[in-house]
PDB file of N, CA and C in Angstrom:
ATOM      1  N   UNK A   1     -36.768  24.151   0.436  1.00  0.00           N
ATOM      2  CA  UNK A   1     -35.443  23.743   0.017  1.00  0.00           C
ATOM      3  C   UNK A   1     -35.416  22.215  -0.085  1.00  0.00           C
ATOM      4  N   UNK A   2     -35.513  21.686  -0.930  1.00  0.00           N
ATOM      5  CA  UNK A   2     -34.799  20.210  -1.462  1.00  0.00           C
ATOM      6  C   UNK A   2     -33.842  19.695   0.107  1.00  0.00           C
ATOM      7  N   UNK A   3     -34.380  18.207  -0.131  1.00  0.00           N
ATOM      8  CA  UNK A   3     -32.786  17.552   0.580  1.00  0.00           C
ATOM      9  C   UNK A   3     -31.561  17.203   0.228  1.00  0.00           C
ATOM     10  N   UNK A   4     -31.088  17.095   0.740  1.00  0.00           N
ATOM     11  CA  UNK A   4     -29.133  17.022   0.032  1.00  0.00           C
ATOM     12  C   UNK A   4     -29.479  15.064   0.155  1.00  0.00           C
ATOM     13  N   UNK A   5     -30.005  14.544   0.914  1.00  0.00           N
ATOM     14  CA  UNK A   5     -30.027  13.309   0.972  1.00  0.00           C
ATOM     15  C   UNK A   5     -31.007  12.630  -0.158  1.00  0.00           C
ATOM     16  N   UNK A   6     -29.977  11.984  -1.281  1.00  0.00           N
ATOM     17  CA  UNK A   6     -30.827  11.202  -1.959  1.00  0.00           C
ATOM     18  C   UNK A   6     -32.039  10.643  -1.820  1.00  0.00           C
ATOM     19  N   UNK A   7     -33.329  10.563  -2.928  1.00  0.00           N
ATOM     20  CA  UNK A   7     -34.417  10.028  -2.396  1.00  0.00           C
ATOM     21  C   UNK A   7     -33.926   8.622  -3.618  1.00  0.00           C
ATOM     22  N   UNK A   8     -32.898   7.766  -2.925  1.00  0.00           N
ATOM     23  CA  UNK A   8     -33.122   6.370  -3.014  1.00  0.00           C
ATOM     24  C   UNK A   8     -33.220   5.379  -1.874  1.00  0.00           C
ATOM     25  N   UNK A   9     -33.689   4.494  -2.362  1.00  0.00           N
ATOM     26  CA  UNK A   9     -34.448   3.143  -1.953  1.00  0.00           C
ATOM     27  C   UNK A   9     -33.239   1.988  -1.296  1.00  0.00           C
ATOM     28  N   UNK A  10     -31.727   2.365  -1.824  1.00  0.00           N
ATOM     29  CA  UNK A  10     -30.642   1.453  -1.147  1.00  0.00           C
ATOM     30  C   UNK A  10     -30.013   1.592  -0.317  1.00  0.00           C
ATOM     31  N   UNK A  11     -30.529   1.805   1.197  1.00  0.00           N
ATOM     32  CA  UNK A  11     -30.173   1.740   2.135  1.00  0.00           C
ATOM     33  C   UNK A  11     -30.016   0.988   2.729  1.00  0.00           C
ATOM     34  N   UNK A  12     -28.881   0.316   3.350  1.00  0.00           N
ATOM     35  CA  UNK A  12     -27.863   1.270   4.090  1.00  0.00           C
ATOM     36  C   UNK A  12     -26.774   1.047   2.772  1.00  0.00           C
ATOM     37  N   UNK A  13     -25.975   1.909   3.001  1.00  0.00           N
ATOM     38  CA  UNK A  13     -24.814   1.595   1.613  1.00  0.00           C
ATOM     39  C   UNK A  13     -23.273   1.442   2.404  1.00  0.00           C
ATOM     40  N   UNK A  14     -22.525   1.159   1.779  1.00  0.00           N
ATOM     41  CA  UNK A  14     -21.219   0.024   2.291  1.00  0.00           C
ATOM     42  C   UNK A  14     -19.841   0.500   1.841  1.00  0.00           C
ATOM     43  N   UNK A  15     -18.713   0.767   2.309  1.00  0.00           N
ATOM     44  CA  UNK A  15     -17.729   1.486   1.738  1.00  0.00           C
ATOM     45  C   UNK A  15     -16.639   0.811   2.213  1.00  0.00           C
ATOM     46  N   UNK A  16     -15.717   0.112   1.903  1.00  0.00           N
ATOM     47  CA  UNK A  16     -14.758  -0.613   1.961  1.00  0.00           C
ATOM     48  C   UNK A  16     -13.249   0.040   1.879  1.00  0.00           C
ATOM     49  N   UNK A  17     -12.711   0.503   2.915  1.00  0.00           N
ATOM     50  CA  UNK A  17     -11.234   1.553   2.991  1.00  0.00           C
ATOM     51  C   UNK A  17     -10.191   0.266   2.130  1.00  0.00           C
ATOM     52  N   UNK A  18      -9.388   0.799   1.656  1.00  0.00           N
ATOM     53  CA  UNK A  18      -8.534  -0.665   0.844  1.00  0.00           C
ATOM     54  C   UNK A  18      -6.690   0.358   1.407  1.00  0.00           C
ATOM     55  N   UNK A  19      -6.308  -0.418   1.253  1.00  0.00           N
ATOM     56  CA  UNK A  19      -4.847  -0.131   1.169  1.00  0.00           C
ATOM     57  C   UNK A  19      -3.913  -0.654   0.238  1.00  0.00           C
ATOM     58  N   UNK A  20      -3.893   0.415  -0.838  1.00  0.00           N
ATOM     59  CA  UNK A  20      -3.153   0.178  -1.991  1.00  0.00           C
ATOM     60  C   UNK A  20      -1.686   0.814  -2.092  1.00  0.00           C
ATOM     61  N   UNK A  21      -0.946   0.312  -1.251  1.00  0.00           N
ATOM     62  CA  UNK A  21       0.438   0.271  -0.648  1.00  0.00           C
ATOM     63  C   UNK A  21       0.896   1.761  -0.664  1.00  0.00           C
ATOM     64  N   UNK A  22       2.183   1.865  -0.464  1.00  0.00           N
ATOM     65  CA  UNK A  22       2.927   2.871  -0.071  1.00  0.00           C
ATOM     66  C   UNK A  22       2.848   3.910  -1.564  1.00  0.00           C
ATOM     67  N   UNK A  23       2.982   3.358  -2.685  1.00  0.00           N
ATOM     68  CA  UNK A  23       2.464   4.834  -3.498  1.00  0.00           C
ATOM     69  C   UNK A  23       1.269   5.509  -3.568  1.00  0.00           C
ATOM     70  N   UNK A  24       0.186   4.567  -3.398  1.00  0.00           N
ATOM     71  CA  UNK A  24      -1.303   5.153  -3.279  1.00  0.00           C
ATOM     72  C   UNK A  24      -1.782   5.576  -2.270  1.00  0.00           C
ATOM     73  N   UNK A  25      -1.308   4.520  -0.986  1.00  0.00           N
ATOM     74  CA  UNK A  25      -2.157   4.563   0.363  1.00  0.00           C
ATOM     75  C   UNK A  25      -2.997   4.171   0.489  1.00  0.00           C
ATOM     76  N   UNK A  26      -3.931   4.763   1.381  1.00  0.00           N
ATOM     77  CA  UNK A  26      -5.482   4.382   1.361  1.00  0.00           C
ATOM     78  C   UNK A  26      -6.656   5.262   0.622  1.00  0.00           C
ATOM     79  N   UNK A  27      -7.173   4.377   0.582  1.00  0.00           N
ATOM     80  CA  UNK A  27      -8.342   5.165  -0.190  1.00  0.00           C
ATOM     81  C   UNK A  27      -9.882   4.281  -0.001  1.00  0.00           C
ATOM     82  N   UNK A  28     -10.910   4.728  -0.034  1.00  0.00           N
ATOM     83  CA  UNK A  28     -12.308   4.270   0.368  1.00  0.00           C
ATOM     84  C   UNK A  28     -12.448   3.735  -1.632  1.00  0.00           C
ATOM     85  N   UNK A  29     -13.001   2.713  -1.101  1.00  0.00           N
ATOM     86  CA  UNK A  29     -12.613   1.845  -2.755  1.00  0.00           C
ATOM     87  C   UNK A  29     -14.284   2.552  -3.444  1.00  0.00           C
ATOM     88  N   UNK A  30     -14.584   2.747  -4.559  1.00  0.00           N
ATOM     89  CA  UNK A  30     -16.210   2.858  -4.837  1.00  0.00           C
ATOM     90  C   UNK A  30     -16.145   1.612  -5.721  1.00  0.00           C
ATOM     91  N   UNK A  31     -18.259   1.776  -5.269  1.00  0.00           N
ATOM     92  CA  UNK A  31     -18.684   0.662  -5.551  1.00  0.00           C
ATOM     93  C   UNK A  31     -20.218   1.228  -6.219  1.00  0.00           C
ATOM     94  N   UNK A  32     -20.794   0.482  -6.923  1.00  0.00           N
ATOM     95  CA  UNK A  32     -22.128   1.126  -7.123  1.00  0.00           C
ATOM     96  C   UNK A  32     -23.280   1.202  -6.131  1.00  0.00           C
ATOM     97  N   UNK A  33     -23.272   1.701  -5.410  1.00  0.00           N
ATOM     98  CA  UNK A  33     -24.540   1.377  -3.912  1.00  0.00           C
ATOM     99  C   UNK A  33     -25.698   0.837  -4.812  1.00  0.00           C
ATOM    100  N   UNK A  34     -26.250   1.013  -6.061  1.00  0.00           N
ATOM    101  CA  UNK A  34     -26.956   0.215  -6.468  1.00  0.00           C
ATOM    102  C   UNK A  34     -27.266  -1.389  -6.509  1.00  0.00           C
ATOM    103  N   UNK A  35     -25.899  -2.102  -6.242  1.00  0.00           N
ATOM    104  CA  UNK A  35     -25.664  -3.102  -6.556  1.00  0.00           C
ATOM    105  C   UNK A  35     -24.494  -3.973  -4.974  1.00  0.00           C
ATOM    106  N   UNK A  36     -24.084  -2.744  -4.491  1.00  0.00           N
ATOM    107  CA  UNK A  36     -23.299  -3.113  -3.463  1.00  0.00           C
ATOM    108  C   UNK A  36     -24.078  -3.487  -2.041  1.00  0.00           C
ATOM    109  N   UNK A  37     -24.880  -4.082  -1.524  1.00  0.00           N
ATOM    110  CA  UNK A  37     -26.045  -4.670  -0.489  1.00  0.00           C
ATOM    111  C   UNK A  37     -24.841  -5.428   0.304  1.00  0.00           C
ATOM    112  N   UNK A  38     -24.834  -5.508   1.507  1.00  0.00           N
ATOM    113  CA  UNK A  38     -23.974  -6.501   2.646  1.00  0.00           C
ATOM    114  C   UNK A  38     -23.850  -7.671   2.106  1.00  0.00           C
ATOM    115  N   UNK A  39     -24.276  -8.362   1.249  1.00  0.00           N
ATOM    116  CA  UNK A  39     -24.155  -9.629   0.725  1.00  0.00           C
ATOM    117  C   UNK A  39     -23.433  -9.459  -0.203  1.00  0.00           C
ATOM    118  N   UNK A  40     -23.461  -8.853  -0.595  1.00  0.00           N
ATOM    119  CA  UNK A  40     -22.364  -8.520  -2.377  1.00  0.00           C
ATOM    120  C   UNK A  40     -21.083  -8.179  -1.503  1.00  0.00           C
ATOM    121  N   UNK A  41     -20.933  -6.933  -0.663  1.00  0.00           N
ATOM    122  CA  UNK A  41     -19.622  -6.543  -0.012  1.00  0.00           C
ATOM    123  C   UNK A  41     -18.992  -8.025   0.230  1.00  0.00           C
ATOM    124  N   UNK A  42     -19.957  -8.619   1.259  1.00  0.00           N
ATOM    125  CA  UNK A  42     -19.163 -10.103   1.843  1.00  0.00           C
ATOM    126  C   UNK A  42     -18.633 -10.406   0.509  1.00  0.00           C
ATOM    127  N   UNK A  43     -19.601 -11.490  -0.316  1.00  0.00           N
ATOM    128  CA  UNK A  43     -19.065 -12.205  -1.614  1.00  0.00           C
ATOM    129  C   UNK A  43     -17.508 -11.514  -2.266  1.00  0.00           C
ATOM    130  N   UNK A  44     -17.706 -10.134  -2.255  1.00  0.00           N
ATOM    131  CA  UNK A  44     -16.497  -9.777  -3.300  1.00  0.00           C
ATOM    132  C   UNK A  44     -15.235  -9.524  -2.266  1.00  0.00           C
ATOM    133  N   UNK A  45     -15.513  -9.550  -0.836  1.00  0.00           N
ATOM    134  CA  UNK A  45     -14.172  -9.820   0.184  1.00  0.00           C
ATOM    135  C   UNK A  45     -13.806 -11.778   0.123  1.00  0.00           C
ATOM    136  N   UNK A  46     -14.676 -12.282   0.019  1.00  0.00           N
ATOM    137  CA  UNK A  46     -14.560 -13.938  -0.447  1.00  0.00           C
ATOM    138  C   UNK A  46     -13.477 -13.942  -1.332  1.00  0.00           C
ATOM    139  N   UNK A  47     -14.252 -13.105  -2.385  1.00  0.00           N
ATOM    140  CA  UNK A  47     -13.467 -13.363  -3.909  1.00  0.00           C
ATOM    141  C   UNK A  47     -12.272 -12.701  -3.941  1.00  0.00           C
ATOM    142  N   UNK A  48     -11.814 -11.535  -2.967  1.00  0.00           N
ATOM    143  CA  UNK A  48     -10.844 -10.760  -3.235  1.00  0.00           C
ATOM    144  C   UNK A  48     -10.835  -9.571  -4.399  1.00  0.00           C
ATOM    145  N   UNK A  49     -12.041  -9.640  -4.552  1.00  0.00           N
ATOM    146  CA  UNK A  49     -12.424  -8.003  -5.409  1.00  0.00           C
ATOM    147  C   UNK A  49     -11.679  -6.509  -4.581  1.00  0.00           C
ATOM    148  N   UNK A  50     -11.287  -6.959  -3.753  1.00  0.00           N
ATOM    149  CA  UNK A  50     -10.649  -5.379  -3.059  1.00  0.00           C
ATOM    150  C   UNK A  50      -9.522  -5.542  -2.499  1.00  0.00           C
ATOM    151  N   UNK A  51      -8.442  -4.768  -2.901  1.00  0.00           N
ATOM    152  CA  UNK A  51      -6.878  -4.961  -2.607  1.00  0.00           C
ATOM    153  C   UNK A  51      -6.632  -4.183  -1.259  1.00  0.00           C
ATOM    154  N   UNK A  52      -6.479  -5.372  -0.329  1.00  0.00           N
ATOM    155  CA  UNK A  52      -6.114  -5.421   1.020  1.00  0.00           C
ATOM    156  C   UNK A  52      -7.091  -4.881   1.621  1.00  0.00           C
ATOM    157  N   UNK A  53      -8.139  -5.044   1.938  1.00  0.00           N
ATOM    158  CA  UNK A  53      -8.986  -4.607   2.977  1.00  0.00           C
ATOM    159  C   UNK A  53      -9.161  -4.212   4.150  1.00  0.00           C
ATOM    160  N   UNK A  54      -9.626  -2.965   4.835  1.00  0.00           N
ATOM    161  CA  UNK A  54      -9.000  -2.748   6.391  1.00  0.00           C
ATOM    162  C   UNK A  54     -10.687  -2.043   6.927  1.00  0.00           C
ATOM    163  N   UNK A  55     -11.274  -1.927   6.352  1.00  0.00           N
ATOM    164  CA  UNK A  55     -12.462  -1.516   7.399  1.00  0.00           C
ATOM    165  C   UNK A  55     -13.069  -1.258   6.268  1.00  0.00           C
ATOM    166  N   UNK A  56     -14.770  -1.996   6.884  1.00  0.00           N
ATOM    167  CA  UNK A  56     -16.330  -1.493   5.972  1.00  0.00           C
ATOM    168  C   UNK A  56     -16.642  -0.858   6.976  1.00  0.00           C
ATOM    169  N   UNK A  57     -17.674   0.349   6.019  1.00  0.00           N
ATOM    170  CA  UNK A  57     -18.342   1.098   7.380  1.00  0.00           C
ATOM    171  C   UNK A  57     -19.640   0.877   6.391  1.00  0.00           C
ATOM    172  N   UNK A  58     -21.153   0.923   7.161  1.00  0.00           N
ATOM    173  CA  UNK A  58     -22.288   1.043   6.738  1.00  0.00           C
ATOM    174  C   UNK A  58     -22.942   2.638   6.915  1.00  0.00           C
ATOM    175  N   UNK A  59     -22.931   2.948   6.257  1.00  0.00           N
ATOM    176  CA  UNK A  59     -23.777   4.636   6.059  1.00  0.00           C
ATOM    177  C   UNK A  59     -25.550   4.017   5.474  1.00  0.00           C
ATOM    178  N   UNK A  60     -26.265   4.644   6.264  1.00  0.00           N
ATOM    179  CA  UNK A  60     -27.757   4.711   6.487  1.00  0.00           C
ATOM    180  C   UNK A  60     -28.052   6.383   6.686  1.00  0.00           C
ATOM    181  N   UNK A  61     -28.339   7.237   5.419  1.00  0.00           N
ATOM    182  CA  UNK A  61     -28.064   8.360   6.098  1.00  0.00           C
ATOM    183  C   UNK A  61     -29.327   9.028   6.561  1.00  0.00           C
ATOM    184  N   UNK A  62     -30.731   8.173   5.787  1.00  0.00           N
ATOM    185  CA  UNK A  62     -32.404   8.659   6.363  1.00  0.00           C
ATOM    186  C   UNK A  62     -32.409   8.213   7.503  1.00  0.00           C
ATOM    187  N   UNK A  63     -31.433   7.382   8.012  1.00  0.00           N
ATOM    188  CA  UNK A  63     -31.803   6.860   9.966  1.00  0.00           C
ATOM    189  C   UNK A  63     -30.825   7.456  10.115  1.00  0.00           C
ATOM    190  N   UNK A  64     -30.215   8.170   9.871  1.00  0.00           N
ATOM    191  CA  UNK A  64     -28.827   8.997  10.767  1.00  0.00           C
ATOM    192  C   UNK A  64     -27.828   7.844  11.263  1.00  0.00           C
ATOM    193  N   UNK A  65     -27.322   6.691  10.541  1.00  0.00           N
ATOM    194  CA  UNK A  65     -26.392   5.879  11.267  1.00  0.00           C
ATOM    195  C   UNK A  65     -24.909   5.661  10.361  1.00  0.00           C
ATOM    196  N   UNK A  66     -24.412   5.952  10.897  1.00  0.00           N
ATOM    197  CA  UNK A  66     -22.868   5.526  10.090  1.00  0.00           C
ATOM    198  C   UNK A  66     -21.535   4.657  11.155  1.00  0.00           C
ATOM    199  N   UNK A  67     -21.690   3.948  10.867  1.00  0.00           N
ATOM    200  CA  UNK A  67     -20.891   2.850  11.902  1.00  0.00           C
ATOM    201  C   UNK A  67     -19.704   2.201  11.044  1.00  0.00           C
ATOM    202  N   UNK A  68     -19.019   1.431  11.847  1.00  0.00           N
ATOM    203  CA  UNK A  68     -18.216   0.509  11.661  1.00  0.00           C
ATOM    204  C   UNK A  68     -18.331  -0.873  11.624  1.00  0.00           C
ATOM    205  N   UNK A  69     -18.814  -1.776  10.351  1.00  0.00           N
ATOM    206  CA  UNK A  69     -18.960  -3.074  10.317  1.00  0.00           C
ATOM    207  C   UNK A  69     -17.762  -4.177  10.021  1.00  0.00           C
ATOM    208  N   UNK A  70     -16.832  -3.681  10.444  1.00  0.00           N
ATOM    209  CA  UNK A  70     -15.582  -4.615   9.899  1.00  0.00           C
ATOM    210  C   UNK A  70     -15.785  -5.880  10.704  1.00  0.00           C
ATOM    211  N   UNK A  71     -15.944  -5.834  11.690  1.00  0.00           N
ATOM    212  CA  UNK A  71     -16.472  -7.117  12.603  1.00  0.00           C
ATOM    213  C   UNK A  71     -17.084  -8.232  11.874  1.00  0.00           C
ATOM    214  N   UNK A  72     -18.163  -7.697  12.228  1.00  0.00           N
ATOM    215  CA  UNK A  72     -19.351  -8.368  11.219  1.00  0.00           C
ATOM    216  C   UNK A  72     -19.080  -9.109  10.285  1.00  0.00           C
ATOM    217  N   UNK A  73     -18.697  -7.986   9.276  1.00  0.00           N
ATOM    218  CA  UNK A  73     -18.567  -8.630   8.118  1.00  0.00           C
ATOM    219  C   UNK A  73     -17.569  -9.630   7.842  1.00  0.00           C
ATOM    220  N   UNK A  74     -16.496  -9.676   8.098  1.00  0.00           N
ATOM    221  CA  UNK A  74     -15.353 -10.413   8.324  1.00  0.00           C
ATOM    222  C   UNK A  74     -15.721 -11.843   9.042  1.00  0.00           C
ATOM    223  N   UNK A  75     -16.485 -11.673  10.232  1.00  0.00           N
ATOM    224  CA  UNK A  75     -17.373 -12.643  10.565  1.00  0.00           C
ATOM    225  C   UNK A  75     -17.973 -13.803   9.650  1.00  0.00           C
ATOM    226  N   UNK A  76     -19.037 -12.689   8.685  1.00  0.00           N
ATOM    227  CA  UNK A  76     -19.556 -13.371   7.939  1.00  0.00           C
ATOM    228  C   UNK A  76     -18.627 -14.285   6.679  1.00  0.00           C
ATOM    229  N   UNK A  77     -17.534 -13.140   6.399  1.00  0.00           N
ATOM    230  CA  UNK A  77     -16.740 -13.774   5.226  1.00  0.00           C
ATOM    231  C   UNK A  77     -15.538 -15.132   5.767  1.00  0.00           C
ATOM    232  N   UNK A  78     -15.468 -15.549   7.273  1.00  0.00           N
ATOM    233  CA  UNK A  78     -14.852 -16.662   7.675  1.00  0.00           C
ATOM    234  C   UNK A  78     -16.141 -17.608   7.440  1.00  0.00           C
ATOM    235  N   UNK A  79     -17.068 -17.403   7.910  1.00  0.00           N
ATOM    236  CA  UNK A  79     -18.043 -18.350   8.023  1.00  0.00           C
ATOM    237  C   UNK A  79     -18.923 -19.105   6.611  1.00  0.00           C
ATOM    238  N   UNK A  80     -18.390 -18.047   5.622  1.00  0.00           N
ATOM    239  CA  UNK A  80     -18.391 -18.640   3.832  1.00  0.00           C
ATOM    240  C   UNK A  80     -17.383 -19.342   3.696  1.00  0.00           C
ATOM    241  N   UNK A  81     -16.072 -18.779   4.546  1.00  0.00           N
ATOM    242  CA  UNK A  81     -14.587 -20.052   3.873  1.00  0.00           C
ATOM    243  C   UNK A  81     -14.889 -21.085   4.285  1.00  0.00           C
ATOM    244  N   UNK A  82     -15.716 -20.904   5.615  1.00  0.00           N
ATOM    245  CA  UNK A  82     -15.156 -22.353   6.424  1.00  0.00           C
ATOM    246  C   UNK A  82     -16.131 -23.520   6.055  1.00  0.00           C
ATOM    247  N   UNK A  83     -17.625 -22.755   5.385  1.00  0.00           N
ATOM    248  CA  UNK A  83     -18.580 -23.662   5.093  1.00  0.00           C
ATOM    249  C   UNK A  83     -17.939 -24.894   3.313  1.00  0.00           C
TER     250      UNK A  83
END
């Protein structure tokens, strides 16, 4: 039997929950995991590519890890303003 888990190469991949107010709500924004790497997520929270932001999580699903990076990353995206 085949795996259900993609055999690609872009791991870990990045999902950004957004809150698009009281008619939409929330919703997990997509992004191309091709192109979406922790450095791109940061840059486009810099730029404001995602309306209202409230939690990244990192999914790694060949190491079994799915966490919560809002920390982090947020971290990283003060430490681009402030430079």
């Amino acid at each position: 039997m085949p795996s259900i888990v993609p055999d690609y190469a872009g791991w870990p991949q990045y999902f950004v929950l957004c809150d698009y107010g009281p008619e939409h709500g929330l919703a997990w924004s997509e992004v191309d995991p091709a192109k979406a790497d922790r450095l791109t997520i940061v840059q486009w929270l810099v730029h404001g590519v995602f309306a209202d932001p409230m939690t990244v999580m990192e999914v790694d699903l060949p190491a079994g890890i799915c966490r919560d990076v809002t920390a982090e990353i947020m971290a990283e995206v003060e430490a681009r303003l402030a430079a």
